[in-house]
Protein backbone atom coordinates (compact mmCIF):
# COMPACT_ATOMS: atom_id res chain seq x y z
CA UNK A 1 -85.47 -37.82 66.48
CA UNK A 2 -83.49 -34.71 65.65
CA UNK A 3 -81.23 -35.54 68.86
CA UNK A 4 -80.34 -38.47 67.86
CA UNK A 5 -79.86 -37.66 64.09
CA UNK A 6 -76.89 -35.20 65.91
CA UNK A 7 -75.50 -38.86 66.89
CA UNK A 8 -74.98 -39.72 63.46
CA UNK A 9 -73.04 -36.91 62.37
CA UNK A 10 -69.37 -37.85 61.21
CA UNK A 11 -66.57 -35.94 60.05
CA UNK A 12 -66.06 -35.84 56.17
CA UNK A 13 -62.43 -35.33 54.63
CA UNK A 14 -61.51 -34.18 51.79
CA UNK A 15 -57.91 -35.20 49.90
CA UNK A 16 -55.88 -31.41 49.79
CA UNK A 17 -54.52 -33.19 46.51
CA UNK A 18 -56.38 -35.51 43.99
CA UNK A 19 -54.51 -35.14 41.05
CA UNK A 20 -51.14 -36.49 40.95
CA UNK A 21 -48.74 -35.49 38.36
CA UNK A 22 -45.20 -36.25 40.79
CA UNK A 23 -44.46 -38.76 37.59
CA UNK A 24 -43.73 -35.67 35.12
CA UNK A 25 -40.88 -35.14 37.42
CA UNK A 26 -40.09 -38.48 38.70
CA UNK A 27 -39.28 -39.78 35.14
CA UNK A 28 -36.79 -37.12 34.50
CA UNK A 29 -32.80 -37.69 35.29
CA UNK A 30 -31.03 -35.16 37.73
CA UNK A 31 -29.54 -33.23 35.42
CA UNK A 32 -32.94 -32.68 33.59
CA UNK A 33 -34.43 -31.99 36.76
CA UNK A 34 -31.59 -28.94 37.39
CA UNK A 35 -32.51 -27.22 34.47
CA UNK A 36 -36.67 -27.31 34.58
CA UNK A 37 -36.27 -26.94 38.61
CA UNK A 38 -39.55 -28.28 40.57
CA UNK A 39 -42.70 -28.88 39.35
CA UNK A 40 -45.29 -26.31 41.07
CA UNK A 41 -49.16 -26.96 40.61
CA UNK A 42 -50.15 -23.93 41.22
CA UNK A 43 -49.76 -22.08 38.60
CA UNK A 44 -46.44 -20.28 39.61
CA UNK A 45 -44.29 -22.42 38.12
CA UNK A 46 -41.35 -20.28 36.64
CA UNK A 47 -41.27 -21.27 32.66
CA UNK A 48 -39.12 -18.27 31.96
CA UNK A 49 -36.34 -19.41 34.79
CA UNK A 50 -36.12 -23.02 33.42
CA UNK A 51 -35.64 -21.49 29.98
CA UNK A 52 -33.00 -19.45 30.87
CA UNK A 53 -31.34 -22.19 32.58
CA UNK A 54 -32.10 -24.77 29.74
CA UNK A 55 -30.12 -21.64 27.16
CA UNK A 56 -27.19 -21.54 29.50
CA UNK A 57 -26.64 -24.57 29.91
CA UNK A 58 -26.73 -25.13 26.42
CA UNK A 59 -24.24 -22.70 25.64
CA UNK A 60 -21.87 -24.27 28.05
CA UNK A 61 -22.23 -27.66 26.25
CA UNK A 62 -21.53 -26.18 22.95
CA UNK A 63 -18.58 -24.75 24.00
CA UNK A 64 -17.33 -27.45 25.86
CA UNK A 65 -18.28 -29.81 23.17
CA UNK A 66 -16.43 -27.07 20.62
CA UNK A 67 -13.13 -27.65 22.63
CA UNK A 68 -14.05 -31.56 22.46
CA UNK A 69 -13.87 -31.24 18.61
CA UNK A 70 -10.87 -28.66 18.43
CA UNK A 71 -8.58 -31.63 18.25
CA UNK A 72 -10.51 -33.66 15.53
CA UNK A 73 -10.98 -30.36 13.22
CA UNK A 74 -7.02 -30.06 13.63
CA UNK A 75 -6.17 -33.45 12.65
CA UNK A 76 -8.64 -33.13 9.31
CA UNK A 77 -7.24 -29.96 8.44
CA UNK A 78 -3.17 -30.81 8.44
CA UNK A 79 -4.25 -34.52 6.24
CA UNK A 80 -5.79 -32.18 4.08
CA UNK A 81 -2.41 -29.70 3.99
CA UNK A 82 -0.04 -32.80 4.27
CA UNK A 83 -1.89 -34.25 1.01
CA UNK A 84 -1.83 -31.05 -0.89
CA UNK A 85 1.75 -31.15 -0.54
CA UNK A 86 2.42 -34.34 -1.52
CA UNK A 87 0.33 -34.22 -4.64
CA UNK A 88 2.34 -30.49 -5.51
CA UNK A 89 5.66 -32.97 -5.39
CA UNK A 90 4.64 -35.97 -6.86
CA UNK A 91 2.16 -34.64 -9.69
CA UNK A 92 3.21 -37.60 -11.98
CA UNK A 93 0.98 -39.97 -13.10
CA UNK A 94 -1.72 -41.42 -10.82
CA UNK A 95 0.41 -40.71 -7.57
CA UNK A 96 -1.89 -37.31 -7.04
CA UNK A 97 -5.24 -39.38 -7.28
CA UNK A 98 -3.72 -42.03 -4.76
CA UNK A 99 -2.43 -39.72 -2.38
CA UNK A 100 -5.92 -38.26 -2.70
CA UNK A 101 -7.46 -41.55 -1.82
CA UNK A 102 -5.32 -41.98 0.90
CA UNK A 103 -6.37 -38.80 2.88
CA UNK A 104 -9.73 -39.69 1.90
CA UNK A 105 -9.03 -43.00 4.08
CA UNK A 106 -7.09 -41.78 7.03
CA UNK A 107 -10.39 -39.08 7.42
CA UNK A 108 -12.89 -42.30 7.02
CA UNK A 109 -10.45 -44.18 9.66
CA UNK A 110 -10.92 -41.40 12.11
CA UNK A 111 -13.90 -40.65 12.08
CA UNK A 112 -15.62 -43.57 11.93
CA UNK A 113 -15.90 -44.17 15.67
CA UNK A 114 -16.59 -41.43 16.56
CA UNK A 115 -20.12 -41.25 14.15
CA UNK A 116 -21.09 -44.80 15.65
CA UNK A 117 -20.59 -42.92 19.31
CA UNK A 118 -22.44 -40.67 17.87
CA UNK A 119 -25.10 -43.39 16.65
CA UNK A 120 -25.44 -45.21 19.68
CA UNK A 121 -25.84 -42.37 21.69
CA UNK A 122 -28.52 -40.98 19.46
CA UNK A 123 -30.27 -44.07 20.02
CA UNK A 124 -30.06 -43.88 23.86
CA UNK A 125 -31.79 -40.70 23.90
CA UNK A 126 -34.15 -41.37 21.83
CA UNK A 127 -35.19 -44.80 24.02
CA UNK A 128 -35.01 -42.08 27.23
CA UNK A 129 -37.42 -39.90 25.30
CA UNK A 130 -39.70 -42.40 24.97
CA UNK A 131 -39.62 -43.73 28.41
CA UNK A 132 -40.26 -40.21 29.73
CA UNK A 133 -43.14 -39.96 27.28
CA UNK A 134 -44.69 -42.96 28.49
CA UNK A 135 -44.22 -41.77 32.03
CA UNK A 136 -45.46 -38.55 31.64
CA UNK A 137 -48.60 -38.14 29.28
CA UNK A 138 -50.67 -40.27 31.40
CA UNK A 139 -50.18 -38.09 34.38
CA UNK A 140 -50.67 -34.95 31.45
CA UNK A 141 -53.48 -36.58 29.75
CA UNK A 142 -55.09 -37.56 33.11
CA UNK A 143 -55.28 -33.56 34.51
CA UNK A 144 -57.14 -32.77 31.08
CA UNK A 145 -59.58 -35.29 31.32
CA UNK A 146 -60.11 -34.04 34.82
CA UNK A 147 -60.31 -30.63 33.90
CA UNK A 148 -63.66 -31.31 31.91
CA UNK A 149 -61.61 -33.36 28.49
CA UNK A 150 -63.16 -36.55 29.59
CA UNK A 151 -63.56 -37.59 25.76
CA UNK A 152 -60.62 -35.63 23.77
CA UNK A 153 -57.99 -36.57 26.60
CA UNK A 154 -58.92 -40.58 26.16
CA UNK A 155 -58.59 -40.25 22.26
CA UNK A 156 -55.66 -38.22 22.46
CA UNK A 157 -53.71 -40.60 24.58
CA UNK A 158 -54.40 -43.56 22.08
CA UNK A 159 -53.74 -41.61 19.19
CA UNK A 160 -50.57 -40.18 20.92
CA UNK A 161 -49.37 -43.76 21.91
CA UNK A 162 -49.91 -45.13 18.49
CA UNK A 163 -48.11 -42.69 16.83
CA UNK A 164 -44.72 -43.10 19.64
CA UNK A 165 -45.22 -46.20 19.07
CA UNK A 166 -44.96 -46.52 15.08
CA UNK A 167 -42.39 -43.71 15.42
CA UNK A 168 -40.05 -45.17 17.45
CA UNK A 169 -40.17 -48.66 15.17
CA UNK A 170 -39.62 -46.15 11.77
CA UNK A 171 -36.93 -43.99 13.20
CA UNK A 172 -34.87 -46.86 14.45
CA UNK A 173 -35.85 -49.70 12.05
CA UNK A 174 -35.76 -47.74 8.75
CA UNK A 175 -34.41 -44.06 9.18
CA UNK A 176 -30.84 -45.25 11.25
CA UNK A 177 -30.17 -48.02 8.56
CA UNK A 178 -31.11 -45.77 5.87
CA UNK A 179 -28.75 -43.11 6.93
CA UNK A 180 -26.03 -46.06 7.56
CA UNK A 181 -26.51 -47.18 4.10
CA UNK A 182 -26.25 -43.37 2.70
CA UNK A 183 -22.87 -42.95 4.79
CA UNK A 184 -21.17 -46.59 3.38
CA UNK A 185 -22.36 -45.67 -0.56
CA UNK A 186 -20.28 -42.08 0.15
CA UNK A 187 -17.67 -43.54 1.25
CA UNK A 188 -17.48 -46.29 -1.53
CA UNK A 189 -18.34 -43.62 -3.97
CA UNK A 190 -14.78 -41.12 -2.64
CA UNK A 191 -13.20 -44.46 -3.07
CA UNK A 192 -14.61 -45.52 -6.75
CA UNK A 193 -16.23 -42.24 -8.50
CA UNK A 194 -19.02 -43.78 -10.39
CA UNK A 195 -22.36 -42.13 -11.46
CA UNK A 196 -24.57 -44.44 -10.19
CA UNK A 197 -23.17 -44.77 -6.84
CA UNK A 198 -23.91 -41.22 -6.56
CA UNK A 199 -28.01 -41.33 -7.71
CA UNK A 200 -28.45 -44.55 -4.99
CA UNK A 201 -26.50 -42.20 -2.32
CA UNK A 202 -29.08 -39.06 -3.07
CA UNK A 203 -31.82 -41.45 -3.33
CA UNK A 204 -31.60 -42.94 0.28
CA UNK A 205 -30.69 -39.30 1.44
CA UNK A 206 -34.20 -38.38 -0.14
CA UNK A 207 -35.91 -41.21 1.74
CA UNK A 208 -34.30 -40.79 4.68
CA UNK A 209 -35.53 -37.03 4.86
CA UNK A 210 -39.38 -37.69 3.05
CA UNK A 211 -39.66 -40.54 5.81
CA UNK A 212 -39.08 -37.70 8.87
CA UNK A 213 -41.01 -35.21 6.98
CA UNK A 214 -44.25 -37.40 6.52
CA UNK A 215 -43.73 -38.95 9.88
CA UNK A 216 -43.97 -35.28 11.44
CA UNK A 217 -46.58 -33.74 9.49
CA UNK A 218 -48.50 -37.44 9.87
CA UNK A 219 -48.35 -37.24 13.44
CA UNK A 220 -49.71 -33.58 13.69
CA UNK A 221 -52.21 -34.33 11.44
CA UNK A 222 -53.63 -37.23 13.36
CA UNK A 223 -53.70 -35.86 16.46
CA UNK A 224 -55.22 -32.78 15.17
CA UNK A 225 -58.08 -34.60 13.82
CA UNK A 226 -58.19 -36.50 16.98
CA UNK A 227 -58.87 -33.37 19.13
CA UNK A 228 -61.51 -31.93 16.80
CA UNK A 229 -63.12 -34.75 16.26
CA UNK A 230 -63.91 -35.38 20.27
CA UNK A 231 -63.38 -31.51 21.79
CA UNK A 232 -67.42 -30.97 20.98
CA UNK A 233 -68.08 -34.09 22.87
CA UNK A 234 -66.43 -32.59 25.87
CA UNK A 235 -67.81 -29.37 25.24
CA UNK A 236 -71.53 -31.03 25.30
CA UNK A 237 -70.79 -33.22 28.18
CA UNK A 238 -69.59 -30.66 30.63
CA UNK A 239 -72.55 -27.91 29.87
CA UNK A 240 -75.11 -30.98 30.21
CA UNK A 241 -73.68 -31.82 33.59
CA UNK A 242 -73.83 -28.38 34.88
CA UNK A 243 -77.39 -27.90 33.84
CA UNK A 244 -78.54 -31.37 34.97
CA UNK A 245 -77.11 -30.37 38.54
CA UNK A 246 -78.46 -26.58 38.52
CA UNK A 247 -81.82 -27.68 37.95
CA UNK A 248 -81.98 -31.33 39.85
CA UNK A 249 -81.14 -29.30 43.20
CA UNK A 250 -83.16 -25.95 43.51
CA UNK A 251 -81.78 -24.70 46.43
CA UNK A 252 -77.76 -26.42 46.12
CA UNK A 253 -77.73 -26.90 42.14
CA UNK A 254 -76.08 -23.09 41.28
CA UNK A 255 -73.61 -23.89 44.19
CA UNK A 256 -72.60 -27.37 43.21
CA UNK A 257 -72.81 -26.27 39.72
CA UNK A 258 -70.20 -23.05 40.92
CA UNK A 259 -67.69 -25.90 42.54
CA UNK A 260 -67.75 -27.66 39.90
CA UNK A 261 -66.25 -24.85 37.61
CA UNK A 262 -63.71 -24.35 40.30
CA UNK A 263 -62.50 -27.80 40.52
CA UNK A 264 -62.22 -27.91 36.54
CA UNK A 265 -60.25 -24.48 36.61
CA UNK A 266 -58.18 -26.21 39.28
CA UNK A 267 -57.18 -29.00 37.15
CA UNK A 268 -56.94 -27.11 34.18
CA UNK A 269 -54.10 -25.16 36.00
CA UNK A 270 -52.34 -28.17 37.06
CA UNK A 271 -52.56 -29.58 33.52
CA UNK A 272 -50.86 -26.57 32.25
CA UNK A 273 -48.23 -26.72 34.51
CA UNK A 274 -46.85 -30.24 34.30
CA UNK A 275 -47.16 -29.74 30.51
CA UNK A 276 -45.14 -26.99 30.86
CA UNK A 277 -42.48 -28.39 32.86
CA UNK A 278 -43.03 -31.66 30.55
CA UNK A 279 -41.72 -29.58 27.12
CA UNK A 280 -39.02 -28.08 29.51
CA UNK A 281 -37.71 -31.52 30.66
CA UNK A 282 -37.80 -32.82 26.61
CA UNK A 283 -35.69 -30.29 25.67
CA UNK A 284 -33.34 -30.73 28.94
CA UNK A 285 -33.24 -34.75 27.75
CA UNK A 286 -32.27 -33.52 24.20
CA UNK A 287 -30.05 -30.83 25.16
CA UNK A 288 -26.09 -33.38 25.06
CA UNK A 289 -27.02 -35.53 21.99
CA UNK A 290 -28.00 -31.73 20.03
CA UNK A 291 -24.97 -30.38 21.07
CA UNK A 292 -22.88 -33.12 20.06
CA UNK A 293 -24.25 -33.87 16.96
CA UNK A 294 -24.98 -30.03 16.12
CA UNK A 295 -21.40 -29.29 16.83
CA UNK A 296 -19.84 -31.94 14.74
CA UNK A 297 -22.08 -30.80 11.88
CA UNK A 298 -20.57 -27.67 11.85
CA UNK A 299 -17.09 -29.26 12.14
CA UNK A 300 -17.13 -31.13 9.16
CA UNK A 301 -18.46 -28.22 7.25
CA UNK A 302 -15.71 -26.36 8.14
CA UNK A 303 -13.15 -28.82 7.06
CA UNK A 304 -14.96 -29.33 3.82
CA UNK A 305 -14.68 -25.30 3.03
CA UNK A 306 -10.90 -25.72 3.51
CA UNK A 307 -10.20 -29.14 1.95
CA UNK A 308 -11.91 -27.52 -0.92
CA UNK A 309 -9.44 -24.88 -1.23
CA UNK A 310 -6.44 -26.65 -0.01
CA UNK A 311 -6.77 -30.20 -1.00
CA UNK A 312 -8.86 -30.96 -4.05
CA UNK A 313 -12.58 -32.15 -4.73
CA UNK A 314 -12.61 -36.00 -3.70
CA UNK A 315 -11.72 -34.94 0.29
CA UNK A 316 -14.23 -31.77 0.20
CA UNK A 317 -17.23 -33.75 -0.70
CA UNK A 318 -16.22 -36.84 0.98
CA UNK A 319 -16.45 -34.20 4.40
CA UNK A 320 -19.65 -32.66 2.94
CA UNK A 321 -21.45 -36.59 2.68
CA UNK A 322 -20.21 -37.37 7.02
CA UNK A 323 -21.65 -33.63 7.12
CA UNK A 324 -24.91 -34.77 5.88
CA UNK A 325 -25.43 -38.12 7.69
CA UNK A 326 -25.15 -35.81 10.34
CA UNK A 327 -27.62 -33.35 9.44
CA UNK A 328 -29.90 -36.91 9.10
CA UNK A 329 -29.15 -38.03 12.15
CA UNK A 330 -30.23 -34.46 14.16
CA UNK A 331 -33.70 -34.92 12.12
CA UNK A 332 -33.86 -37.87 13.90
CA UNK A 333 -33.49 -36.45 17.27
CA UNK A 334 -35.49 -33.49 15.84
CA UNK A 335 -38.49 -35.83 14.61
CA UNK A 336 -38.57 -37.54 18.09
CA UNK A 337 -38.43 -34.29 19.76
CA UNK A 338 -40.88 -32.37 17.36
CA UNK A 339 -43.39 -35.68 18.37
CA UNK A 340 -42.83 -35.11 22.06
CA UNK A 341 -44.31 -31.58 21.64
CA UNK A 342 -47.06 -32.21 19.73
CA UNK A 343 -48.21 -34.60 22.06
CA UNK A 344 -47.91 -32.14 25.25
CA UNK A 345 -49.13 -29.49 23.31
CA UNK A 346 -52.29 -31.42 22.53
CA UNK A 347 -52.73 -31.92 26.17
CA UNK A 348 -52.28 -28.26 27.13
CA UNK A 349 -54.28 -27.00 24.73
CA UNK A 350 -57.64 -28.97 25.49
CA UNK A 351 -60.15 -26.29 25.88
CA UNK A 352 -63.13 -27.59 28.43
CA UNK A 353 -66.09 -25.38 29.13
């Protein structure tokens, strides 16, 4: 009988690699994929080099997208000039408040393509964001349910595709129109002062930045109470497994019990380092639109300071409004972004035992 139980033996292979997270890098475009490098599962992976190259590559787009701009600032500044001169020579009458209105108009002609560029491309990245999202956190999510957050990692995931979901309707159903509709009452207010023009204009700018602010702190919140909600439940299920093993098997138990542990630590390491390379590639996604948008902020600024001291009023807070819808518009990204991190974060930071 023992001889030919020796017949029966077979070979028994294991997979060298369960758990595959290939989509964290998959999802991301090549340039992305330049500055986070390649994703390594062993714990290696070199955070510190893909944040160096995410910082200089981000100086290089600011200062190419400062010489972009160079042009634009130069134009604002001589209407500005030009205007101041011809309201010095023809002070009579209403010819200083028209001339005014005209620079007013040529800035508003100018720039309004370039802030709907600016729109649609805002747009795009968000859409990419969320596309990487969705490719990503399951492959996240799935290494911290394997690394003992069978419960937490499940809830998580809903919780963090409900909220990506309701963001992603708010921030381009509501917060883009609102910040349209705060950019057309400026411009109608430069063109016909008027007191209540100016409350509706600080009243959508209000919404427009109380809608991003509850969205964020919403979104942390819920996720937060997510994870404490379920963590114990991992905590409980993991501990009863172990002892259920170590004392079902007397002889094997402590040994499968042992493997156990090292398969969780295993996955727990590979979790951390596709979530790692996962907040790397969001900020390598969001690095152009930040740059542009971040750049032209501090363009318009700039012109407002000297239309302010060159020109008159009606130009320097007609430059200070675009300014703002800016500033609006990088919450946006910032919102979407700020999301994305929270989510990742929540997957890194499930603690198993």
């Amino acid at each position: 009988m023992l001889l030919f139980f020796l017949l029966l033996i077979t070979p028994a292979f294991a997979e060298e690699d369960g758990l595959d997270v290939s989509s964290v890098e998959d999802a991301l475009p090549e340039e992305a994929k330049e500055i986070s490098g390649a994703l390594v599962t062993d714990g290696s992976y070199d955070v510190g080099g893909a944040i160096g190259r995410l910082l200089e590559r981000m100086k290089g787009s600011l200062l190419e997208q400062g010489r972009e701009e160079l042009l634009e600032l130069t134009r604002i500044v001589a209407i500005a000039v030009v205007c101041a001169v011809a309201e010095t020579v023809c002070s009579e009458g209403r010819a200083a408040e028209i001339i005014s209105l005209c620079a007013c108009a040529a800035v508003v002609v100018m720039t309004v393509g370039s802030l709907d560029s600016l729109s649609a491309e805002l747009c795009e990245a968000i859409g990419i964001l969320s596309d990487y999202a969705r490719a990503a956190l399951p492959a996240v999510f799935t290494a911290s349910a394997v690394s003992g957050a069978v419960v937490s990692a499940g809830a998580k995931y809903a919780a963090v595709n409900l909220c990506l979901n309701v963001m992603m309707e708010v921030l381009q159903r509501v917060t883009m129109p609102l910040i349209y509709a705060y950019l057309a009452l400026c411009i109608s207010r430069c063109a016909c002062p008027n007191a209540v023009l100016g409350a509706a204009a600080s009243t959508l700018k209000w919404a427009c930045v109380t809608v991003m602010s509850v969205l964020t702190m919403g979104v942390g919140a819920y996720i937060s109470l997510t994870g404490a909600l379920t963590g114990g439940a991992d905590a409980a299920a993991v501990k009863g497994a172990k002892t259920v093993i170590a004392s079902a098997l007397p002889v094997v138990g402590g040994i499968l019990s042992d493997a156990a542990s090292v398969v969780l630590a295993s996955a727990s390491v590979i979790k951390s380092s596709a979530g790692s390379f996962a907040l790397v590639g969001v900020c390598a996604l969001c690095l152009g639109p930040f740059a542009a948008i971040g750049v032209r902020i501090l363009l318009f600024r700039l012109c407002a300071a000297v239309a302010s001291a060159v020109e008159g009023k009606r130009l320097a807070v007609l430059l200070g409004d675009i300014s703002a819808a800016l500033g609006m518009m990088l919450g946006v990204l910032g919102t979407m972004t700020i999301m994305l991190f929270i989510s990742f974060m929540a997957a890194i930071r499930t603690v198993s035992a």
